[in-house]
PDB file of N, CA and C in Angstrom:
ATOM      1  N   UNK A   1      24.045 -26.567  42.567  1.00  0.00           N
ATOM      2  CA  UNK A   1      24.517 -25.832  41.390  1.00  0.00           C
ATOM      3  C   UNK A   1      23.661 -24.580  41.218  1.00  0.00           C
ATOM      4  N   UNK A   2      24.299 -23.474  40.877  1.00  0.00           N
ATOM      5  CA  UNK A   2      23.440 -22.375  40.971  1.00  0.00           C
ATOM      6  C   UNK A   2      22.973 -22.042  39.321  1.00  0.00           C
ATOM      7  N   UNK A   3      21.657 -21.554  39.762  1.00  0.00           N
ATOM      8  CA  UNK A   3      20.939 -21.622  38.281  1.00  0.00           C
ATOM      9  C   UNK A   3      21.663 -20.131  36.952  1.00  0.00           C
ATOM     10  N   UNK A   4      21.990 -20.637  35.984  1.00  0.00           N
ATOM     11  CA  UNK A   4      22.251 -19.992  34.743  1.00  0.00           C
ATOM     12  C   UNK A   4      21.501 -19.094  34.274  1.00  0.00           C
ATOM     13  N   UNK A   5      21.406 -17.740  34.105  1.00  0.00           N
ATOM     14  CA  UNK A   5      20.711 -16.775  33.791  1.00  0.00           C
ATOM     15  C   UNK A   5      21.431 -17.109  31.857  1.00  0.00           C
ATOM     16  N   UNK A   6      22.369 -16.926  31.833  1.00  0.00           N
ATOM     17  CA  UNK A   6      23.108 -16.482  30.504  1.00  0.00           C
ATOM     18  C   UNK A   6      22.247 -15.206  29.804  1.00  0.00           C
ATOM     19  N   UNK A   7      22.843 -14.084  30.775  1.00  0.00           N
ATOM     20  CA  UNK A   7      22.867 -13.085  30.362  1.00  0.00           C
ATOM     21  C   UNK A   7      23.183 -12.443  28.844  1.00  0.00           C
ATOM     22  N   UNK A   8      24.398 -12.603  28.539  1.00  0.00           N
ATOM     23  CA  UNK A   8      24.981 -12.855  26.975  1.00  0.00           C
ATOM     24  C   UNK A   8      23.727 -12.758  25.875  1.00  0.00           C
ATOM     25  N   UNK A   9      22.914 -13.534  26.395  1.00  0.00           N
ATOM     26  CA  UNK A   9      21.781 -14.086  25.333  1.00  0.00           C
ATOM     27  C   UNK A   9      20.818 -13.157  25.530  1.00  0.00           C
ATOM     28  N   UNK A  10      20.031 -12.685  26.596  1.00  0.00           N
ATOM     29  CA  UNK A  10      18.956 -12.361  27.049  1.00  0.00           C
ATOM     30  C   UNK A  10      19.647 -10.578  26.815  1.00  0.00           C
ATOM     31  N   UNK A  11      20.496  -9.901  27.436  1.00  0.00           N
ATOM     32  CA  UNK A  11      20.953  -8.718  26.914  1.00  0.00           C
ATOM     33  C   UNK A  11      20.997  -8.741  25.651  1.00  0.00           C
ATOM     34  N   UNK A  12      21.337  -9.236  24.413  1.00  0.00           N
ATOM     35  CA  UNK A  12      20.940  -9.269  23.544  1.00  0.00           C
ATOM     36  C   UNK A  12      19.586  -9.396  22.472  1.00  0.00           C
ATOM     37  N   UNK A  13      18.952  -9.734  23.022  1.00  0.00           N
ATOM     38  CA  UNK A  13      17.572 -10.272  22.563  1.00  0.00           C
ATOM     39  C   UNK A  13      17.019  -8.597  23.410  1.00  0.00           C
ATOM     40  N   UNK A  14      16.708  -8.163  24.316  1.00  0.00           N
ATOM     41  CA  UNK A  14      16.748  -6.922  24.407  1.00  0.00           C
ATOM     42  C   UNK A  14      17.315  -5.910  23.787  1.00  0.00           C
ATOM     43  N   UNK A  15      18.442  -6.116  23.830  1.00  0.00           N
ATOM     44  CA  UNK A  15      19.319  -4.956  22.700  1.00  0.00           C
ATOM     45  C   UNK A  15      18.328  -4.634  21.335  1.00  0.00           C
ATOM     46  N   UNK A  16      18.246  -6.118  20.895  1.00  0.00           N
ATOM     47  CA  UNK A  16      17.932  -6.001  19.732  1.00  0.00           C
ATOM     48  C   UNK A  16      16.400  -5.160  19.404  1.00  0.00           C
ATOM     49  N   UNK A  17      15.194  -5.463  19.907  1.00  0.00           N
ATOM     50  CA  UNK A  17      14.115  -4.948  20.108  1.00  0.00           C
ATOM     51  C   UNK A  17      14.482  -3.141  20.313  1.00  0.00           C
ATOM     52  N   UNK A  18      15.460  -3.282  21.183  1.00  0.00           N
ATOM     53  CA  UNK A  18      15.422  -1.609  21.650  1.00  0.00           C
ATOM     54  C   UNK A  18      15.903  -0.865  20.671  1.00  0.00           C
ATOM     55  N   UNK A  19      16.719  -1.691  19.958  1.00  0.00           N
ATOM     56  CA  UNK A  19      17.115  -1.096  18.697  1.00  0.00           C
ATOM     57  C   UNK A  19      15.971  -1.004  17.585  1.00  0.00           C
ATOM     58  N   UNK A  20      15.266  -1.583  17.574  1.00  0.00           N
ATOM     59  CA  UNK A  20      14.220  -1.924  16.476  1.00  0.00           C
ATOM     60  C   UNK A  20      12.975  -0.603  16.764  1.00  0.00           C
ATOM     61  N   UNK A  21      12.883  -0.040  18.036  1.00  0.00           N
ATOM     62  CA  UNK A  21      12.072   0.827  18.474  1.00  0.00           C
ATOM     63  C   UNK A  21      12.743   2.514  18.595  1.00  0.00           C
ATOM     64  N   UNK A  22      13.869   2.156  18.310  1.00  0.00           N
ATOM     65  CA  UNK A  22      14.340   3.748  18.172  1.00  0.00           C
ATOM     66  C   UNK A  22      13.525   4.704  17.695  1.00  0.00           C
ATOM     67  N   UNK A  23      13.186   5.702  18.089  1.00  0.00           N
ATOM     68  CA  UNK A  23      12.412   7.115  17.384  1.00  0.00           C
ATOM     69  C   UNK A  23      10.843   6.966  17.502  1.00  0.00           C
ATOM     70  N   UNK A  24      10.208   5.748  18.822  1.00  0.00           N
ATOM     71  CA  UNK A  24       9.101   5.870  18.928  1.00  0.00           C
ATOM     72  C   UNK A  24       8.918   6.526  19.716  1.00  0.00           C
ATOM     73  N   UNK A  25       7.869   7.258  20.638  1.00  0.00           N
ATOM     74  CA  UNK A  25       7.416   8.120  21.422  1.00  0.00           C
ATOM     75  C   UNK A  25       7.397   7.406  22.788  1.00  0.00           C
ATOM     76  N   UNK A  26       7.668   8.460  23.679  1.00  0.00           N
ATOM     77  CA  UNK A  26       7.968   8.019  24.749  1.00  0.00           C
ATOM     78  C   UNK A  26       8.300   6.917  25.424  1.00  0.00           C
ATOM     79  N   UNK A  27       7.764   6.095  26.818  1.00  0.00           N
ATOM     80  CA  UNK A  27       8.687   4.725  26.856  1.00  0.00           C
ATOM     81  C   UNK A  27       8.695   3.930  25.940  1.00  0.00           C
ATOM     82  N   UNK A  28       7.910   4.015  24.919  1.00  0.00           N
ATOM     83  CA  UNK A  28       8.100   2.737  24.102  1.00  0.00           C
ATOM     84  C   UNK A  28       9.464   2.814  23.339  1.00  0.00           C
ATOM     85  N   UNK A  29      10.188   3.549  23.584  1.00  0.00           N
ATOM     86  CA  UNK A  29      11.602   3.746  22.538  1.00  0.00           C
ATOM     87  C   UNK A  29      12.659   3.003  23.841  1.00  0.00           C
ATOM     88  N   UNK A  30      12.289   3.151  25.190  1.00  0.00           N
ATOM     89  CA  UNK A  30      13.804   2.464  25.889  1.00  0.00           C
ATOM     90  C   UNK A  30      13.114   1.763  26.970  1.00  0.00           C
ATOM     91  N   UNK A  31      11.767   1.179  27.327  1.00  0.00           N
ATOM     92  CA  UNK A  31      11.312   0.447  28.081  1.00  0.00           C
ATOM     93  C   UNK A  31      11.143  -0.883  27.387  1.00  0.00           C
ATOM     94  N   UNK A  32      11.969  -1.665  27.896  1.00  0.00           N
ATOM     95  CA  UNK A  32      11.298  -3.290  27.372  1.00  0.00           C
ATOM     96  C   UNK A  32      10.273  -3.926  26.808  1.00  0.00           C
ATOM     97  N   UNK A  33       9.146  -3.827  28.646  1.00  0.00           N
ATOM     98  CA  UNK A  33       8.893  -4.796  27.768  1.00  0.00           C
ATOM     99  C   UNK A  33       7.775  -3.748  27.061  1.00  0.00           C
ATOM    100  N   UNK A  34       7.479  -2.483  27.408  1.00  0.00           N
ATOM    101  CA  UNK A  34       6.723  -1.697  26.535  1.00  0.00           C
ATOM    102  C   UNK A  34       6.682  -2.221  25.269  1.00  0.00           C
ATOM    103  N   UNK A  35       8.446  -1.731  24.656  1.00  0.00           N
ATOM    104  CA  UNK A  35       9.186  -1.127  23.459  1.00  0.00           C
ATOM    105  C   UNK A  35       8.664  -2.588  23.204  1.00  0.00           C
ATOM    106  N   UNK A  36       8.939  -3.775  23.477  1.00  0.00           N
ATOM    107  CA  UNK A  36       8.023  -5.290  23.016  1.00  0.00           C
ATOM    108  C   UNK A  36       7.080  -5.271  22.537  1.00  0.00           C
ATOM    109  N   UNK A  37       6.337  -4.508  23.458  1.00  0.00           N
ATOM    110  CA  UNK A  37       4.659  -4.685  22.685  1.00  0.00           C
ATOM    111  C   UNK A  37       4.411  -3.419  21.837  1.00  0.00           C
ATOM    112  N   UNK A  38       5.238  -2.363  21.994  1.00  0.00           N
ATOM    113  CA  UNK A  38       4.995  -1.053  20.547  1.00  0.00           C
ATOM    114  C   UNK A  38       5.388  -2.003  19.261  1.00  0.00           C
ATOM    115  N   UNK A  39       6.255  -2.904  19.636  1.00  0.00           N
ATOM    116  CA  UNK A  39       7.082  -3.233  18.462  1.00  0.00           C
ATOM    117  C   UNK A  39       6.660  -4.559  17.624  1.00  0.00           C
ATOM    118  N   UNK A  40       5.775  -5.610  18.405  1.00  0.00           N
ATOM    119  CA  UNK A  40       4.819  -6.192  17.918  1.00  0.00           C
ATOM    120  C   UNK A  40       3.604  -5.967  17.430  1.00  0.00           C
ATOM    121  N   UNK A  41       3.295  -4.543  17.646  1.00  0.00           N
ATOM    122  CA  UNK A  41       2.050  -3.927  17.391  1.00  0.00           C
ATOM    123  C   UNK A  41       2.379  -3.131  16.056  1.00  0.00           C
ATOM    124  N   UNK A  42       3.458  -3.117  15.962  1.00  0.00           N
ATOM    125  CA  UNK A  42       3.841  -2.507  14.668  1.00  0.00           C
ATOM    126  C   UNK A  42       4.282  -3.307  13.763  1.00  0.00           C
ATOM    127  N   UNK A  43       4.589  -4.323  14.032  1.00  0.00           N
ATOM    128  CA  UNK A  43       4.632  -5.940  12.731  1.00  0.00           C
ATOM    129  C   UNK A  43       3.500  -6.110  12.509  1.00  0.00           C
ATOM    130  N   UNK A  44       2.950  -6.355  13.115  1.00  0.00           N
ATOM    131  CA  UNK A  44       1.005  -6.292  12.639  1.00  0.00           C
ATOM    132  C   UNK A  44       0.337  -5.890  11.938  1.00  0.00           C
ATOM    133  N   UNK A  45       0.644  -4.408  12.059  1.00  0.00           N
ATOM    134  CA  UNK A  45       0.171  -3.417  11.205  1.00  0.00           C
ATOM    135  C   UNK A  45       0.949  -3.437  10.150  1.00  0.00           C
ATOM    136  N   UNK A  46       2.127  -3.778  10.344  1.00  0.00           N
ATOM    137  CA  UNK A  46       2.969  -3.624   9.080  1.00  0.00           C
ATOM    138  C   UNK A  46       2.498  -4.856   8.108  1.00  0.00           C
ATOM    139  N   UNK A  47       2.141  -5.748   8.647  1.00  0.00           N
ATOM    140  CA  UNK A  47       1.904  -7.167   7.956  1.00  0.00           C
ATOM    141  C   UNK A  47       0.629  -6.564   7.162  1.00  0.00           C
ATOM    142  N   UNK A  48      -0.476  -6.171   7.837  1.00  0.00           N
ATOM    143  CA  UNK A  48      -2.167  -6.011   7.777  1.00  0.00           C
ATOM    144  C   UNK A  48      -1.452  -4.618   6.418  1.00  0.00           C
ATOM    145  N   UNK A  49      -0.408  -3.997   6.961  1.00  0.00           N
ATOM    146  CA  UNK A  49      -1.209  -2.335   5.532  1.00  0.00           C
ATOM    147  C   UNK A  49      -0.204  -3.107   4.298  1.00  0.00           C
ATOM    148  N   UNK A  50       0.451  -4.030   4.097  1.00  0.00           N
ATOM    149  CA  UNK A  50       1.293  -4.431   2.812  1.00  0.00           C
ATOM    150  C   UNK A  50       0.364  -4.972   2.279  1.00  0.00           C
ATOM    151  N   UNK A  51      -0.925  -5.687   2.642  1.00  0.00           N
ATOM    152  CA  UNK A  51      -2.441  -5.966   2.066  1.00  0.00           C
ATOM    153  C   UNK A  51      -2.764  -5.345   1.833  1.00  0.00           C
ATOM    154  N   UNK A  52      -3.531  -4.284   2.552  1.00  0.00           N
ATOM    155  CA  UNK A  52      -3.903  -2.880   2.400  1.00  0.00           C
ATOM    156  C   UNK A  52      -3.674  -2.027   1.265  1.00  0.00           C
ATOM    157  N   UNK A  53      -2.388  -2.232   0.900  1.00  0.00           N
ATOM    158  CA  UNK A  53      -1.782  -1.074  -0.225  1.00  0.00           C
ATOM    159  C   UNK A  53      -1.996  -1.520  -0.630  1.00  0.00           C
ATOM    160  N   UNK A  54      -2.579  -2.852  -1.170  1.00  0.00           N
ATOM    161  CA  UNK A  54      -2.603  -3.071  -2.899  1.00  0.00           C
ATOM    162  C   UNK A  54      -4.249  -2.490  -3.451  1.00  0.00           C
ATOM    163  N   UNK A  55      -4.991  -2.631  -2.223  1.00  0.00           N
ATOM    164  CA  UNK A  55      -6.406  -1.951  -2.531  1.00  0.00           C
ATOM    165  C   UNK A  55      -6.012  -0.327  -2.623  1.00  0.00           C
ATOM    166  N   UNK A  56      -5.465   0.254  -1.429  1.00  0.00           N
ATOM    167  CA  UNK A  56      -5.242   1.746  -2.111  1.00  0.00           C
ATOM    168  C   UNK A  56      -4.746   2.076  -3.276  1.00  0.00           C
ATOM    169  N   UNK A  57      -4.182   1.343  -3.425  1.00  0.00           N
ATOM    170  CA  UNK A  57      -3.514   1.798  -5.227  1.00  0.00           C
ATOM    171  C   UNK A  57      -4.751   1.644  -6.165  1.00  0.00           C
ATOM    172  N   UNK A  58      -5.079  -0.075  -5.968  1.00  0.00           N
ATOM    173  CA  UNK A  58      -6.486   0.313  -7.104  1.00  0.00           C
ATOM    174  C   UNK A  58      -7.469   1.444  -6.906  1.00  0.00           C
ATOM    175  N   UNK A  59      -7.732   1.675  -5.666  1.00  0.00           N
ATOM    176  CA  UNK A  59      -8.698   2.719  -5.740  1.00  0.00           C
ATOM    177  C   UNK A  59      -8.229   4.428  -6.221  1.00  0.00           C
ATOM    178  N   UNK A  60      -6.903   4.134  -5.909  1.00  0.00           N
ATOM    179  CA  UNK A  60      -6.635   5.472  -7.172  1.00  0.00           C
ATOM    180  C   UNK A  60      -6.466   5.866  -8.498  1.00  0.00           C
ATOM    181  N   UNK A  61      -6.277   4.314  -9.002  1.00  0.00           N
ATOM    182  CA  UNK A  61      -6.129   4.133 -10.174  1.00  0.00           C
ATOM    183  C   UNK A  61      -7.423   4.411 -10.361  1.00  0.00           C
ATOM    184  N   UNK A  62      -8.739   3.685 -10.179  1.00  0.00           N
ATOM    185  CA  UNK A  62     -10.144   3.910  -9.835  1.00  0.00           C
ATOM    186  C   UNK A  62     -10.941   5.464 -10.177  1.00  0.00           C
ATOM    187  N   UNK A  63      -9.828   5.932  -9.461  1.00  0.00           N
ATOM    188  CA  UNK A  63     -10.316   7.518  -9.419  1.00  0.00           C
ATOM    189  C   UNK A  63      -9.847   8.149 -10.442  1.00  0.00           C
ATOM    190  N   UNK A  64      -8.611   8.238 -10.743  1.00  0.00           N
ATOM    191  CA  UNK A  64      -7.481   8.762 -12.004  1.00  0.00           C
ATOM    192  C   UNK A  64      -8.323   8.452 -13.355  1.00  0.00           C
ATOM    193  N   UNK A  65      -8.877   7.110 -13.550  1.00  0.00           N
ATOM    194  CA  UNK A  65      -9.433   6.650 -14.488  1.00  0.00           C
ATOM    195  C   UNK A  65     -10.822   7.370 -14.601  1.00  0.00           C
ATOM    196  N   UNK A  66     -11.589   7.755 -13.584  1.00  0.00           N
ATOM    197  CA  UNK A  66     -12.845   7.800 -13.818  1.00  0.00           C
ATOM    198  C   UNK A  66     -12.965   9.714 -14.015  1.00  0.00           C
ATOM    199  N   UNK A  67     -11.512  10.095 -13.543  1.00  0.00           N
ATOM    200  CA  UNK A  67     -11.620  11.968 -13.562  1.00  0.00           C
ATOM    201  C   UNK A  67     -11.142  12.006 -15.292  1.00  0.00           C
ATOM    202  N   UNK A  68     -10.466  11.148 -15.594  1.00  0.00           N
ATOM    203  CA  UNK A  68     -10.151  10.707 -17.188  1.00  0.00           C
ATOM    204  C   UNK A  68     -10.860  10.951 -18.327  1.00  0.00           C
ATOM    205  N   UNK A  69     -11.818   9.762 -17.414  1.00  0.00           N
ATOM    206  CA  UNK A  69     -13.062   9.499 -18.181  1.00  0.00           C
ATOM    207  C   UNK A  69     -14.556  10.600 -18.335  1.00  0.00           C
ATOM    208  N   UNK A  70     -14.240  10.923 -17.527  1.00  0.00           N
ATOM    209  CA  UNK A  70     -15.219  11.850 -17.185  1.00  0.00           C
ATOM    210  C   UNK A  70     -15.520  13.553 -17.841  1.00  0.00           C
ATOM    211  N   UNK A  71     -14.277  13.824 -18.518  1.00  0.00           N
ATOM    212  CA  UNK A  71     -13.680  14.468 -19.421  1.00  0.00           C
ATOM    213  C   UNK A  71     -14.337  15.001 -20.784  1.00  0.00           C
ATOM    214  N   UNK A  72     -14.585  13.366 -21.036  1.00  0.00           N
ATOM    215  CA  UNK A  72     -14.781  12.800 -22.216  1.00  0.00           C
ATOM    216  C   UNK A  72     -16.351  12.497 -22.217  1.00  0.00           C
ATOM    217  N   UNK A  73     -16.770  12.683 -21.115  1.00  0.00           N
ATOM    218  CA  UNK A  73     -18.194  12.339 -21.319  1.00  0.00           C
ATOM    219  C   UNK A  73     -18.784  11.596 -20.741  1.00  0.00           C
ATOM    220  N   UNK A  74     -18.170  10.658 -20.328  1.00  0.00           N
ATOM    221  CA  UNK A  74     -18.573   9.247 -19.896  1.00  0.00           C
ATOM    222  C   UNK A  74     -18.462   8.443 -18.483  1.00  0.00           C
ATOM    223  N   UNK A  75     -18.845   7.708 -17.963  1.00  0.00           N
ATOM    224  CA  UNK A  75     -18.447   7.339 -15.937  1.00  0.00           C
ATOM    225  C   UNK A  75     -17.691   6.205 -16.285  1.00  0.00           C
ATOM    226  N   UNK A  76     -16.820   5.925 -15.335  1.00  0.00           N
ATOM    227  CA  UNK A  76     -16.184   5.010 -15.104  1.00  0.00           C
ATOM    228  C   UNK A  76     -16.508   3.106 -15.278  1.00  0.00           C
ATOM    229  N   UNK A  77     -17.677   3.224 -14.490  1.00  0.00           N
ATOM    230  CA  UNK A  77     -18.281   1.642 -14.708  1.00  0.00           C
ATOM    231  C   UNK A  77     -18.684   1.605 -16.411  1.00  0.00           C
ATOM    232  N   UNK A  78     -19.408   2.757 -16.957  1.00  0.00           N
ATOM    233  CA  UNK A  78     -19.643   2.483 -18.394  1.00  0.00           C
ATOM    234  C   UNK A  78     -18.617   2.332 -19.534  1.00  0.00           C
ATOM    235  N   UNK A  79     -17.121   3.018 -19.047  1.00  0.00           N
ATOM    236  CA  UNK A  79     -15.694   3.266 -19.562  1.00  0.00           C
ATOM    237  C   UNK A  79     -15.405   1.541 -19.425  1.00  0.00           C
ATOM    238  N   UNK A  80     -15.479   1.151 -18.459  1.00  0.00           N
ATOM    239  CA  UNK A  80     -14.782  -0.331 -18.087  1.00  0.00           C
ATOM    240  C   UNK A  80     -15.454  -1.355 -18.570  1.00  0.00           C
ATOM    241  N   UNK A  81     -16.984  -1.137 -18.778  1.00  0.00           N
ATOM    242  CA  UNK A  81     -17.831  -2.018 -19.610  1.00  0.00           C
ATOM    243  C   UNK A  81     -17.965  -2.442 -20.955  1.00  0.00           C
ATOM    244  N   UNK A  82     -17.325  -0.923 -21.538  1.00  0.00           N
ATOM    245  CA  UNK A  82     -17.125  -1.171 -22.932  1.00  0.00           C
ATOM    246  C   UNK A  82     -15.911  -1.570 -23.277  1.00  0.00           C
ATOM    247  N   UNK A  83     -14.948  -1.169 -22.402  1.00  0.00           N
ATOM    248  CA  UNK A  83     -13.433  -1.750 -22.760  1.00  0.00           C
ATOM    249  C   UNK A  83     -13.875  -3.465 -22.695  1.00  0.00           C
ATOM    250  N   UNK A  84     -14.273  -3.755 -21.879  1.00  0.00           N
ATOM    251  CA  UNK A  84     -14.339  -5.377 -21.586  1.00  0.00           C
ATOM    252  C   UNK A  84     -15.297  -5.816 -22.995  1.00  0.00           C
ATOM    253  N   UNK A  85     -15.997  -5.349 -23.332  1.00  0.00           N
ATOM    254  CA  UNK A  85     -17.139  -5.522 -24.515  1.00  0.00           C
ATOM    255  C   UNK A  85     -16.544  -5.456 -25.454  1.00  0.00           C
ATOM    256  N   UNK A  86     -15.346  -4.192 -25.829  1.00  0.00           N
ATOM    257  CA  UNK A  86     -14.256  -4.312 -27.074  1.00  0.00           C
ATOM    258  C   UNK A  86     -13.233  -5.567 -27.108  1.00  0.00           C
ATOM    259  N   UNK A  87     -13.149  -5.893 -25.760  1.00  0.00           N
ATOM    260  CA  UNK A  87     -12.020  -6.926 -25.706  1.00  0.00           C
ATOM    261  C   UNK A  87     -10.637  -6.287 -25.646  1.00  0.00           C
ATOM    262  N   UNK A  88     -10.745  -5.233 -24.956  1.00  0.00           N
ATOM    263  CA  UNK A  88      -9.012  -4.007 -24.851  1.00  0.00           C
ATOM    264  C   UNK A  88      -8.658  -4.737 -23.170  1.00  0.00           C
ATOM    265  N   UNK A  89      -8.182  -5.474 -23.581  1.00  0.00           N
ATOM    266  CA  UNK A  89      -6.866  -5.732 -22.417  1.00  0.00           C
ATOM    267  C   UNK A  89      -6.160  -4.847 -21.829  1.00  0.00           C
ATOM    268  N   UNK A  90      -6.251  -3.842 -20.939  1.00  0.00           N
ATOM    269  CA  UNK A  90      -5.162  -2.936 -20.201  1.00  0.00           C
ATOM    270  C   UNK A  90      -5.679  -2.689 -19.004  1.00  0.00           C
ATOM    271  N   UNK A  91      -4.540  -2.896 -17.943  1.00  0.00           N
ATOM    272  CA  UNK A  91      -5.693  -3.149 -16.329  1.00  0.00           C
ATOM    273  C   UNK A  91      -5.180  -1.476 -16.048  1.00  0.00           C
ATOM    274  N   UNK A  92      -5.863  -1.054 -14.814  1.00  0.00           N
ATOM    275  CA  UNK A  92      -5.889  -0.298 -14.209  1.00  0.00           C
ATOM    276  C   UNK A  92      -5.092   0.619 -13.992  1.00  0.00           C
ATOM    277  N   UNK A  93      -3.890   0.241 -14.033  1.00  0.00           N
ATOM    278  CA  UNK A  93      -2.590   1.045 -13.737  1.00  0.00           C
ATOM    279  C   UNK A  93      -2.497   1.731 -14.391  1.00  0.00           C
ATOM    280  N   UNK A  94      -2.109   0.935 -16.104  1.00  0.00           N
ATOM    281  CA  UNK A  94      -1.548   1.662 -17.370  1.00  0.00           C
ATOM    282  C   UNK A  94      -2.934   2.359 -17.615  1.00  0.00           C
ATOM    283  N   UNK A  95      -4.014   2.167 -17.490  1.00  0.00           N
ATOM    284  CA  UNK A  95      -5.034   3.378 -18.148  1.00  0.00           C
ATOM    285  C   UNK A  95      -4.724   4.457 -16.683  1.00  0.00           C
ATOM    286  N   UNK A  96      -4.661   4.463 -15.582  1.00  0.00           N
ATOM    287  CA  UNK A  96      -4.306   5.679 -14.710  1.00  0.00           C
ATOM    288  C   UNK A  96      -3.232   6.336 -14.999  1.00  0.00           C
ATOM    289  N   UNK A  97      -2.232   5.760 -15.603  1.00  0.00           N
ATOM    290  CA  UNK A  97      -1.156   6.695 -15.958  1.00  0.00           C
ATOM    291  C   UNK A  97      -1.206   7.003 -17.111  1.00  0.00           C
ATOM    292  N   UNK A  98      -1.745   6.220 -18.208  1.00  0.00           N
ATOM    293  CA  UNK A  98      -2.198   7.135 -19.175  1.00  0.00           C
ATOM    294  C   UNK A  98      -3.027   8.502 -19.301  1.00  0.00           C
ATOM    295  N   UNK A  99      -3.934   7.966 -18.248  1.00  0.00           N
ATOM    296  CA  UNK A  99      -5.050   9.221 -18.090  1.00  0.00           C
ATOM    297  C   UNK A  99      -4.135  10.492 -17.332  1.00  0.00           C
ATOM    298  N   UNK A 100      -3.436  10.333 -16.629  1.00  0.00           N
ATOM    299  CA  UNK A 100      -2.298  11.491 -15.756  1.00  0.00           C
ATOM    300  C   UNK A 100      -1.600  12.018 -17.227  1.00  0.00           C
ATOM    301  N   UNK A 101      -0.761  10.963 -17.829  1.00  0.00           N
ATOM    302  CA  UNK A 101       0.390  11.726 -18.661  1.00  0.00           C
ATOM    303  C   UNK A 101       0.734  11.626 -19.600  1.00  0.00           C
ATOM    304  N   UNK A 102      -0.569  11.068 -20.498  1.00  0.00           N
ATOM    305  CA  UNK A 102      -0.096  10.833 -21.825  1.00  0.00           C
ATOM    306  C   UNK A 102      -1.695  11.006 -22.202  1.00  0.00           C
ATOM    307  N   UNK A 103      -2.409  12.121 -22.538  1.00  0.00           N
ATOM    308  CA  UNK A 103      -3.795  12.220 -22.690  1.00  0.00           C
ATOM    309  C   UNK A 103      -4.315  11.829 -23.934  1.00  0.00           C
ATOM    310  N   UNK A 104      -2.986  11.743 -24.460  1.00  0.00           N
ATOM    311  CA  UNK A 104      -3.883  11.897 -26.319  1.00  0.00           C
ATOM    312  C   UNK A 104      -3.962  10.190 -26.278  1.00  0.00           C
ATOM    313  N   UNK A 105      -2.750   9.700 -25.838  1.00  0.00           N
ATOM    314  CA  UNK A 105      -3.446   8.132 -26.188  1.00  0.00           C
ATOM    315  C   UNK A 105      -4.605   7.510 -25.564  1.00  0.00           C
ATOM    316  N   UNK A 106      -5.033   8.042 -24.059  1.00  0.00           N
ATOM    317  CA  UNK A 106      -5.984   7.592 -23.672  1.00  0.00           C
ATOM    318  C   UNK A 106      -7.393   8.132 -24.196  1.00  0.00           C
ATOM    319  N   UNK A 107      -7.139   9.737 -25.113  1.00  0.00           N
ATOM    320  CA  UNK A 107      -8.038   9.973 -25.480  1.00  0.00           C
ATOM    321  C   UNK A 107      -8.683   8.855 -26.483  1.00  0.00           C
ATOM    322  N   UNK A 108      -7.844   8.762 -26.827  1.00  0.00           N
ATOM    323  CA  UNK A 108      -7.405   7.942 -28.532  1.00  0.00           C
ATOM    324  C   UNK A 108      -8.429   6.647 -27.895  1.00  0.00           C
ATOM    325  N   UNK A 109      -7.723   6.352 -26.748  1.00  0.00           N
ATOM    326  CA  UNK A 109      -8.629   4.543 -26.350  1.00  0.00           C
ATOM    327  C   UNK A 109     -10.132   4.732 -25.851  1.00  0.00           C
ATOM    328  N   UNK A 110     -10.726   6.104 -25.448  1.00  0.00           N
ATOM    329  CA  UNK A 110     -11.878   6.401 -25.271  1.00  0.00           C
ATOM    330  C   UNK A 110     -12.715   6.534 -26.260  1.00  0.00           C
ATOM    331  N   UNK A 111     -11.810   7.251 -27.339  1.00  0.00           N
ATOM    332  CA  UNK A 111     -13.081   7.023 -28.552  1.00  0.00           C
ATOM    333  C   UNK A 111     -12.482   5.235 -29.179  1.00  0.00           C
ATOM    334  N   UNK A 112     -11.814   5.090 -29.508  1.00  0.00           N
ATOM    335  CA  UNK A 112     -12.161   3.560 -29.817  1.00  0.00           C
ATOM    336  C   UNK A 112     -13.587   3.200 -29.181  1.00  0.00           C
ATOM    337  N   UNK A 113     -13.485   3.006 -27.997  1.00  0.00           N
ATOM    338  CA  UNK A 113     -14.218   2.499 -27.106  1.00  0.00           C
ATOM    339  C   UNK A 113     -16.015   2.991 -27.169  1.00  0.00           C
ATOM    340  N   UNK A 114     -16.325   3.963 -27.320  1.00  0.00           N
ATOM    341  CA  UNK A 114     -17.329   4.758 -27.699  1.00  0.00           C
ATOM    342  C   UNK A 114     -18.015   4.276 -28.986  1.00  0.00           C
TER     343      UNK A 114
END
């Protein structure tokens, strides 16, 4: 009996990858098993920076907050020390976008805080 490739399956399972690598640079966009390993190397990374982003965001919030703060007189670790010492509940985000676009209320929560 002669042995079964089942092509059907295996052209497909290729297809699919080659499709998944469209618009990468050179062979890795129509070479196998290249476009395989560009394309596992890029789930990886994709897995590893969706972690990643959640630290870049805080650290801009980080920054937004402390150019805010800084305004006003005061550094960032000493801004966050006294909020925690007042007992003002508001994480990171909403004081960075306060500090971007709504100045008077964050002014407003700096002198509380002071």
């Amino acid at each position: 009996m002669p042995r079964s490739t089942n092509i059907v399956t295996s052209k497909r399972r290729r297809k699919k990858i080659l499709k998944e690598t469209r618009g990468y640079f050179g062979a890795r966009k129509n070479v196998y098993t290249v476009a395989k390993n560009a394309f596992e190397k890029a789930l990886s990374y994709a897995y590893r920076d969706r972690r990643k982003k959640k630290g870049n965001f805080r650290a801009l919030w980080i920054q937004r907050i402390n150019a805010g703060v800084r305004q006003h007189g005061m550094s960032y670790s000493e801004f966050m020390g006294k909020l925690k010492k007042k007992g003002i509940e508001i994480n990171r985000k909403v004081l960075a976008d306060m500090a971007m676009n709504d100045s008077k209320a964050f002014e407003s929560i700096v002198k509380s805080v002071k």
